[in-house]
N, C-alpha and C. Protein backbone atom coordinates (compact mmCIF):
# COMPACT_ATOMS: atom_id res chain seq x y z
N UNK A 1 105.25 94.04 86.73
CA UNK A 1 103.79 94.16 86.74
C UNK A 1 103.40 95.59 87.13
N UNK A 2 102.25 95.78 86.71
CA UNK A 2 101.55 97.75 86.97
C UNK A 2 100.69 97.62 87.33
N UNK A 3 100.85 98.45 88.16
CA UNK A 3 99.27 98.60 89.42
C UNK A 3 98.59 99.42 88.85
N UNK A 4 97.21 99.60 88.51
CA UNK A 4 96.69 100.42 88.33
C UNK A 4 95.27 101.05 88.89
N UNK A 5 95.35 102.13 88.68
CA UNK A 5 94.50 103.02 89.65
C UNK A 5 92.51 103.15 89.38
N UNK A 6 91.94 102.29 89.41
CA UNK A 6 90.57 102.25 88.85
C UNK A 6 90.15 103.83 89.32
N UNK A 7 90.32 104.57 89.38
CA UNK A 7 89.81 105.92 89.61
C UNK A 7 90.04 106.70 88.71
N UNK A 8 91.63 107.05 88.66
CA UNK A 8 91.88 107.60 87.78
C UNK A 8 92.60 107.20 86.33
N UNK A 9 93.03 105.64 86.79
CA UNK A 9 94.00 105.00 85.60
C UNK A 9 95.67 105.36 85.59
N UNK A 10 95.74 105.93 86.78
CA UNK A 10 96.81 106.16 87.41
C UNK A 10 98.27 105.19 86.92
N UNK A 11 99.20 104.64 86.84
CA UNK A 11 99.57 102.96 87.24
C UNK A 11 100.65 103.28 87.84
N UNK A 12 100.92 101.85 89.05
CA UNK A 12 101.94 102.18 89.69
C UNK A 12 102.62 101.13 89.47
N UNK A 13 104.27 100.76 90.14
CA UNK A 13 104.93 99.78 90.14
C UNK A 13 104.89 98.99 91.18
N UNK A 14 103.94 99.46 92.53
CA UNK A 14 103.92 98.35 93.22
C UNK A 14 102.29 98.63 94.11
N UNK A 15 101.90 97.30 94.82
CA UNK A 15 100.68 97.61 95.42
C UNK A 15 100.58 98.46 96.26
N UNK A 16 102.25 98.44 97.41
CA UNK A 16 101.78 99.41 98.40
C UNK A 16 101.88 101.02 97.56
N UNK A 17 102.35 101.06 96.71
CA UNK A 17 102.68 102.57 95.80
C UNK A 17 100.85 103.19 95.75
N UNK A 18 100.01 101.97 94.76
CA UNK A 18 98.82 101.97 94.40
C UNK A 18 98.11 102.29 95.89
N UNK A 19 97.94 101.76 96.97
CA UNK A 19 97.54 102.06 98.39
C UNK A 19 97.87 103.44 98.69
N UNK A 20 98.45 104.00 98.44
CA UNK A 20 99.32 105.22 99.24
C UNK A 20 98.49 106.00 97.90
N UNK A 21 98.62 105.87 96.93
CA UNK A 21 97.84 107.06 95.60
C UNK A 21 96.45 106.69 96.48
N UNK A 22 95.50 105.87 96.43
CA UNK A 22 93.96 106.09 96.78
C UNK A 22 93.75 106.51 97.90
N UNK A 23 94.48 106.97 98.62
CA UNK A 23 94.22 107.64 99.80
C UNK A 23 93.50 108.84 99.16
N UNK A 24 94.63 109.46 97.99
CA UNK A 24 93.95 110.98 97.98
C UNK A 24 92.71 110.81 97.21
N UNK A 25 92.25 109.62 96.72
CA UNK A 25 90.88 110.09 96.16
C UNK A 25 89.85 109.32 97.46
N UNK A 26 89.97 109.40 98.63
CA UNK A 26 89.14 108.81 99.37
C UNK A 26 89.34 109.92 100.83
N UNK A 27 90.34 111.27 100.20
CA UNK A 27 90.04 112.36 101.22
C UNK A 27 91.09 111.98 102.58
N UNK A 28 91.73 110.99 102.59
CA UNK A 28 92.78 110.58 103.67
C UNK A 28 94.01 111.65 103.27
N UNK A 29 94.10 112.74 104.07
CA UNK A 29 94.89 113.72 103.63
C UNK A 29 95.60 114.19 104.98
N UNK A 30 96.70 113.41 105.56
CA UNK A 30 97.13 113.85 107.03
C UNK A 30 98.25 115.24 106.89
N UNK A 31 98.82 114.95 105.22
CA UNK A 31 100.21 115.61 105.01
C UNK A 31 100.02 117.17 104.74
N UNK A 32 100.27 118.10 105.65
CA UNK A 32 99.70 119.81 105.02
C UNK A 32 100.74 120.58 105.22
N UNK A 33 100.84 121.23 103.99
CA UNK A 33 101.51 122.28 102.76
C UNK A 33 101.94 123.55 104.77
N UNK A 34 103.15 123.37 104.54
CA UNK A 34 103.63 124.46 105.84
C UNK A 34 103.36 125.63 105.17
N UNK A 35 103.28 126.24 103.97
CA UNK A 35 102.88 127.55 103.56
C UNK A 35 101.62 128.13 103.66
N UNK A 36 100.83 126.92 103.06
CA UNK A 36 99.42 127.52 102.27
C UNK A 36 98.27 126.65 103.42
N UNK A 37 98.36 125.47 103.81
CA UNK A 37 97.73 124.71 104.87
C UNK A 37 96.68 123.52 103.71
N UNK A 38 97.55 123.61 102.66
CA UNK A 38 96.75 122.56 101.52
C UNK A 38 97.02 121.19 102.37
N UNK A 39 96.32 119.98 102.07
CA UNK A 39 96.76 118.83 102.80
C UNK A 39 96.50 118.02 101.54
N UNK A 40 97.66 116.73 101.72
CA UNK A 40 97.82 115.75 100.84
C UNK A 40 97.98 114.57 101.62
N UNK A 41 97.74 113.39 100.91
CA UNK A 41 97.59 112.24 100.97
C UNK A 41 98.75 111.14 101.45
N UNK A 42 99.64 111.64 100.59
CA UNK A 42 100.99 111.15 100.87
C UNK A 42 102.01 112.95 100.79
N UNK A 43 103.06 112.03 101.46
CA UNK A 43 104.29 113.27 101.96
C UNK A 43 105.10 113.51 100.62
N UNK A 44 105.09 112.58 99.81
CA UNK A 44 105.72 113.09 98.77
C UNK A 44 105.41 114.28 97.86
N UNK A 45 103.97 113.76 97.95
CA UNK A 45 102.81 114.49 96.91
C UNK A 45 103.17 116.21 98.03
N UNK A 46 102.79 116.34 98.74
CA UNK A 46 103.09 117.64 99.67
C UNK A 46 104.76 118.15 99.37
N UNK A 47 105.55 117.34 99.65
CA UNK A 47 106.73 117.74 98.91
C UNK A 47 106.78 118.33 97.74
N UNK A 48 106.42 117.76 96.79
CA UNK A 48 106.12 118.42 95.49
C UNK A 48 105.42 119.70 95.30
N UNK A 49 104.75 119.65 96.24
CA UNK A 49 103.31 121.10 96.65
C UNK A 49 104.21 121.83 96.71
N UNK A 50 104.61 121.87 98.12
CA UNK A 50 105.41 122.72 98.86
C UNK A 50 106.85 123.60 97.53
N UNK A 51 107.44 122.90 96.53
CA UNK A 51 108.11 123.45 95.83
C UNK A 51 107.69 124.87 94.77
N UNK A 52 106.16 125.24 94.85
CA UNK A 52 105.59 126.12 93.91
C UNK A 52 105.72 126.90 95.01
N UNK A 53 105.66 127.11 96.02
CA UNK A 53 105.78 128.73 97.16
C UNK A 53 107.35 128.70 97.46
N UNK A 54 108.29 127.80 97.31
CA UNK A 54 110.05 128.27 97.37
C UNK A 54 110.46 127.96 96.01
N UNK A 55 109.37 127.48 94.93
CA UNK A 55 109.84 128.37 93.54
C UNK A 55 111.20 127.40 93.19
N UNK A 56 111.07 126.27 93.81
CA UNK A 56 112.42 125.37 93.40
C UNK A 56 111.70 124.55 91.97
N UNK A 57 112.98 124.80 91.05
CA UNK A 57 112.10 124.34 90.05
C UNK A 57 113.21 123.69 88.90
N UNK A 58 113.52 122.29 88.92
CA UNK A 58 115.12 121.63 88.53
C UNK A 58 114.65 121.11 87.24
N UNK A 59 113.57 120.93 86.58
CA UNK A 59 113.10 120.10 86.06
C UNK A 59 112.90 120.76 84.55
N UNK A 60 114.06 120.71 83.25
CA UNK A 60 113.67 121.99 82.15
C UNK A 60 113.73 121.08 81.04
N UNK A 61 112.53 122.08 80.51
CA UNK A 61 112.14 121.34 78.98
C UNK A 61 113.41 121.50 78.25
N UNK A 62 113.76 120.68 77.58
CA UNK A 62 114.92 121.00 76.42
C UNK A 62 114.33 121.59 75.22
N UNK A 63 113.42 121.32 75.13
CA UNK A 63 112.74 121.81 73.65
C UNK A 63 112.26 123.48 74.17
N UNK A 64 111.55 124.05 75.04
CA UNK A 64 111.47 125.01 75.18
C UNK A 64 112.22 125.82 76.52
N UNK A 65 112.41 125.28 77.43
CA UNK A 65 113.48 125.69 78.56
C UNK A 65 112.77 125.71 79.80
N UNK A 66 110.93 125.61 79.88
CA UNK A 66 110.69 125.80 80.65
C UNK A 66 110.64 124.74 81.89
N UNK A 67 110.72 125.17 83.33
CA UNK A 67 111.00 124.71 84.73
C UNK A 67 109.94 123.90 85.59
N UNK A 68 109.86 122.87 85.58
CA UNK A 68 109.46 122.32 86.51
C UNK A 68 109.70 121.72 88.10
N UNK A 69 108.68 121.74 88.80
CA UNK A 69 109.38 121.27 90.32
C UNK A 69 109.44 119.86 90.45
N UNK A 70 108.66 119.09 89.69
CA UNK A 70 108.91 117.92 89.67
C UNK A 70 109.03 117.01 88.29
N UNK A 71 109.29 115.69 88.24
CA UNK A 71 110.03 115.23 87.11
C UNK A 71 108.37 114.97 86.36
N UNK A 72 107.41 114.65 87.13
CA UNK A 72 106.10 114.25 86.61
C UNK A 72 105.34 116.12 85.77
N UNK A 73 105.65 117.00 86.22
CA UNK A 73 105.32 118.18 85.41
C UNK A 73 105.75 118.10 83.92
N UNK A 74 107.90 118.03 84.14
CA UNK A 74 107.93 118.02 83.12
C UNK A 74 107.50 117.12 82.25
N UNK A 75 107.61 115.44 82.32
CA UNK A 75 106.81 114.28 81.50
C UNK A 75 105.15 114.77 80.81
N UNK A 76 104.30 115.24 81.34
CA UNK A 76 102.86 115.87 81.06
C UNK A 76 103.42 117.11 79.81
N UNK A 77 104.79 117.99 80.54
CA UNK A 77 104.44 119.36 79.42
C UNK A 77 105.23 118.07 78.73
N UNK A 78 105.62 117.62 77.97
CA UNK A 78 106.58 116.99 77.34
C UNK A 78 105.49 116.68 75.89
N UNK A 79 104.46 116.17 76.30
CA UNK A 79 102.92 115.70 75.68
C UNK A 79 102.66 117.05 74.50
N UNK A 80 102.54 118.09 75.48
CA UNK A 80 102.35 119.37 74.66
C UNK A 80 103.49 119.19 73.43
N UNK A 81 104.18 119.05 73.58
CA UNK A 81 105.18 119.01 72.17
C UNK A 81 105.31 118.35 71.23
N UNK A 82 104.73 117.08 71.73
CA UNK A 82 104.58 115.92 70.81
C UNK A 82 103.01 115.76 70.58
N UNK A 83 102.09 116.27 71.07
CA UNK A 83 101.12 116.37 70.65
C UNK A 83 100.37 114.97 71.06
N UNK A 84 100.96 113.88 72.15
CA UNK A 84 100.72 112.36 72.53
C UNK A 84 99.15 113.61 73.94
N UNK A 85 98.31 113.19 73.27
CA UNK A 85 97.31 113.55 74.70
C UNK A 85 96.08 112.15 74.37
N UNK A 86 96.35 111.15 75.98
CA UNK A 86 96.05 110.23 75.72
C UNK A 86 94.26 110.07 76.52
N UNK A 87 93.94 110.77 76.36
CA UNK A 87 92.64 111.42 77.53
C UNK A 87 91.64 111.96 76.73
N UNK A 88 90.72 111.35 76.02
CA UNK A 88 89.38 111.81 74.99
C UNK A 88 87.91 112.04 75.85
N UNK A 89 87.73 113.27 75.26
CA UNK A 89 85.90 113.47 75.91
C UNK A 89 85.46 112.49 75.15
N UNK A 90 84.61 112.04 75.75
CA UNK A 90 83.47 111.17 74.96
C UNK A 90 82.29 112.06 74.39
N UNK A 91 82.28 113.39 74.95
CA UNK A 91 80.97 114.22 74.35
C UNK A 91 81.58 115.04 73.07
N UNK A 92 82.97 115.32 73.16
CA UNK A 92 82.96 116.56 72.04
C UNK A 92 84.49 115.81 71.38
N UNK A 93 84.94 115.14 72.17
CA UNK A 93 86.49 114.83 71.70
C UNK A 93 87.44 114.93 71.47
N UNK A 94 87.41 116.51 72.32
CA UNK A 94 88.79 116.68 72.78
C UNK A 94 89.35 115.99 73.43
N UNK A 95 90.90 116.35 73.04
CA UNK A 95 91.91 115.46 73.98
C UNK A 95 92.40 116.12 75.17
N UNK A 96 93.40 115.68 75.77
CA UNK A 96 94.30 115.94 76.97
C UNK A 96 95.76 115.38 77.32
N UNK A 97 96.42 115.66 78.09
CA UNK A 97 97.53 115.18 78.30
C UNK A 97 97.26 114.53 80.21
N UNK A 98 96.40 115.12 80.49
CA UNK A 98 96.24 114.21 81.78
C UNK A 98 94.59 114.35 82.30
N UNK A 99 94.51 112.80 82.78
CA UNK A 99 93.38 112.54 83.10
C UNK A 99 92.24 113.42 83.95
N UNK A 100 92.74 114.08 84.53
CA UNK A 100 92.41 115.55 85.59
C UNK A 100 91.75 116.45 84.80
N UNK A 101 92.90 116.84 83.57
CA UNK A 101 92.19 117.86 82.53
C UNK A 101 91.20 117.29 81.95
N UNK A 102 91.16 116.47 81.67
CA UNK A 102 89.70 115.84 80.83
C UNK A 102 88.56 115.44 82.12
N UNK A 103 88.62 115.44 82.92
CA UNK A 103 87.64 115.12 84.48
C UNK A 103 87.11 116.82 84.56
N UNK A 104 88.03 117.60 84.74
CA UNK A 104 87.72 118.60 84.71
C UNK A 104 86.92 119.73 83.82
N UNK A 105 87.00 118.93 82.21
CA UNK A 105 86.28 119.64 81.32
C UNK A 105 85.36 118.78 80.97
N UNK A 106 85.12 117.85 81.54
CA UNK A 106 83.95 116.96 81.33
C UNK A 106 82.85 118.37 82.10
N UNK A 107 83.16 118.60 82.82
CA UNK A 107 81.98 119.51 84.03
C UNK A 107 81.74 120.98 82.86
N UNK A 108 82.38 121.23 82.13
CA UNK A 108 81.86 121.99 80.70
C UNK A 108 80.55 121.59 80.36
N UNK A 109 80.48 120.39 80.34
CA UNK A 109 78.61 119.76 79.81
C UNK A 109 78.12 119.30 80.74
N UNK A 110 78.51 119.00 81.60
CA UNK A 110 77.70 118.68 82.94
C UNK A 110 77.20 120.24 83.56
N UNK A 111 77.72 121.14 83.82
CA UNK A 111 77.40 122.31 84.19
C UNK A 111 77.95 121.85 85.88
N UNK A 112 78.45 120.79 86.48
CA UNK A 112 79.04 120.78 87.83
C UNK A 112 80.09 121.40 87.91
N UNK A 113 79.84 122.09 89.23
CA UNK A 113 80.61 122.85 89.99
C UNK A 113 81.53 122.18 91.38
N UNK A 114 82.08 121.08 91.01
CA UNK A 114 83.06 120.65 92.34
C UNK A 114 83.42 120.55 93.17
N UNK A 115 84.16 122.01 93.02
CA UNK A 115 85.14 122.63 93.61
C UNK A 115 84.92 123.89 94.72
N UNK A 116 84.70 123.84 95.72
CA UNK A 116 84.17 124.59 96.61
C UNK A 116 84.91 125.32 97.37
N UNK A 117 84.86 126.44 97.79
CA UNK A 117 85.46 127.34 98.64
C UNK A 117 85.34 126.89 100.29
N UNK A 118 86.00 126.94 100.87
CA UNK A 118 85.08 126.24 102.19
C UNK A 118 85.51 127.64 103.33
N UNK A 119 85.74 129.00 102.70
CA UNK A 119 85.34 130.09 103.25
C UNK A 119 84.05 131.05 102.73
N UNK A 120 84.16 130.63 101.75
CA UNK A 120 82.75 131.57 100.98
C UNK A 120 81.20 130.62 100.50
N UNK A 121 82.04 129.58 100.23
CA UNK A 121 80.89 129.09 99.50
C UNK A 121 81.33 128.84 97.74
N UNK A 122 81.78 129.42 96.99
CA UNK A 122 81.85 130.10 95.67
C UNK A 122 82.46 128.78 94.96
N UNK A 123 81.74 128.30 94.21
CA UNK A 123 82.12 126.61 93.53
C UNK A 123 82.17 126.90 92.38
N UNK A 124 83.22 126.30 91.86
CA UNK A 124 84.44 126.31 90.43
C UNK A 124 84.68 124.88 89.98
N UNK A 125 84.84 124.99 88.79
CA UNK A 125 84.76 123.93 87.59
C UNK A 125 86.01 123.28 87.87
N UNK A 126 87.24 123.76 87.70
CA UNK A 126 88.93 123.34 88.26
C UNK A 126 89.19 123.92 89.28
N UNK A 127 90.27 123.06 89.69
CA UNK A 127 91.18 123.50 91.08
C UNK A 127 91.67 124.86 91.16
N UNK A 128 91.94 125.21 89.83
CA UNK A 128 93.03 126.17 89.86
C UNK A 128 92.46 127.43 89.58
N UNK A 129 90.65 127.28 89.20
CA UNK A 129 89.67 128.76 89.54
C UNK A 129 89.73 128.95 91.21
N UNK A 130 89.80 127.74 91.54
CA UNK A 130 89.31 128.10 93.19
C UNK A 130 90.69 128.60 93.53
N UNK A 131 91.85 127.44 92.90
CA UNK A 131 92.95 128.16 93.65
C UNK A 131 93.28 129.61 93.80
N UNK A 132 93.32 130.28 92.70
CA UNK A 132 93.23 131.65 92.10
C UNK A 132 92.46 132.30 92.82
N UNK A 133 90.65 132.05 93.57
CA UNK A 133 89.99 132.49 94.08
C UNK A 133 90.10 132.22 95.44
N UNK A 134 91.35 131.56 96.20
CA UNK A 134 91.30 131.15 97.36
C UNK A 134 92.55 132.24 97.62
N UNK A 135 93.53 132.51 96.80
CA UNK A 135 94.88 133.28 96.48
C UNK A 135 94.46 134.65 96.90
N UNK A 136 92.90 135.25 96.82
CA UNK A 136 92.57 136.62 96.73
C UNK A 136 92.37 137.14 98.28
């Protein structure tokens, strides 16, 4: 049986699995990144974090070679190759390969800004403007 995630559509293999994912969309974030001071939900998910600043990265496309830190990176780029992106705008109809990217370009027509700096102020469409702008 698959648990699945009414938030994001997530699915898991067991309930307590599904419990431990909604933490992070309900901000329960005890687990923080010893590099950067990011905090996550569960310790695994931080594990995984933690591998982009020591650059450990086991996980290679066969089709193009490139490295991932975890087995769930490579599965997503995997999409890119086969062209499987199972994630449709409802406004314009583009696709995606994960639910995040399409949440995230939904705010393209919404004009919302998210994503907040919580030293400046300065609010971004994706994670990874702020990340970039948090990096500076």
């Amino acid at each position: 049986k698959q648990y699945l995630c009414d938030v994001c559509s997530k699915t898991f293999a067991s309930m307590s699995g599904l419990r431990l994912h909604l933490k992070s969309h309900y901000g329960i974030k005890p687990h923080t990144c010893q590099f950067c001071g990011k905090s996550f939900a569960i310790p695994s998910y931080k594990k995984r974090h933690e591998k982009i600043h020591t650059g450990d990265k086991h996980f290679v496309c066969h089709i193009c070679s490139t490295a991932f830190a975890s087995s769930n990176g490579l599965k997503y780029h995997l999409r890119t190759h086969t062209g499987e992106a199972n994630y449709h705008c409802d406004i314009c109809g583009k696709s995606f390969v994960r639910y995040k990217y399409l949440k995230d370009h939904t705010f393209t027509h919404t004009g919302e800004k998210p994503y907040i700096c919580k030293l400046c102020g300065s609010a971004y469409r994706n994670s990874g403007s702020l990340f970039a702008h948090e990096k500076k």
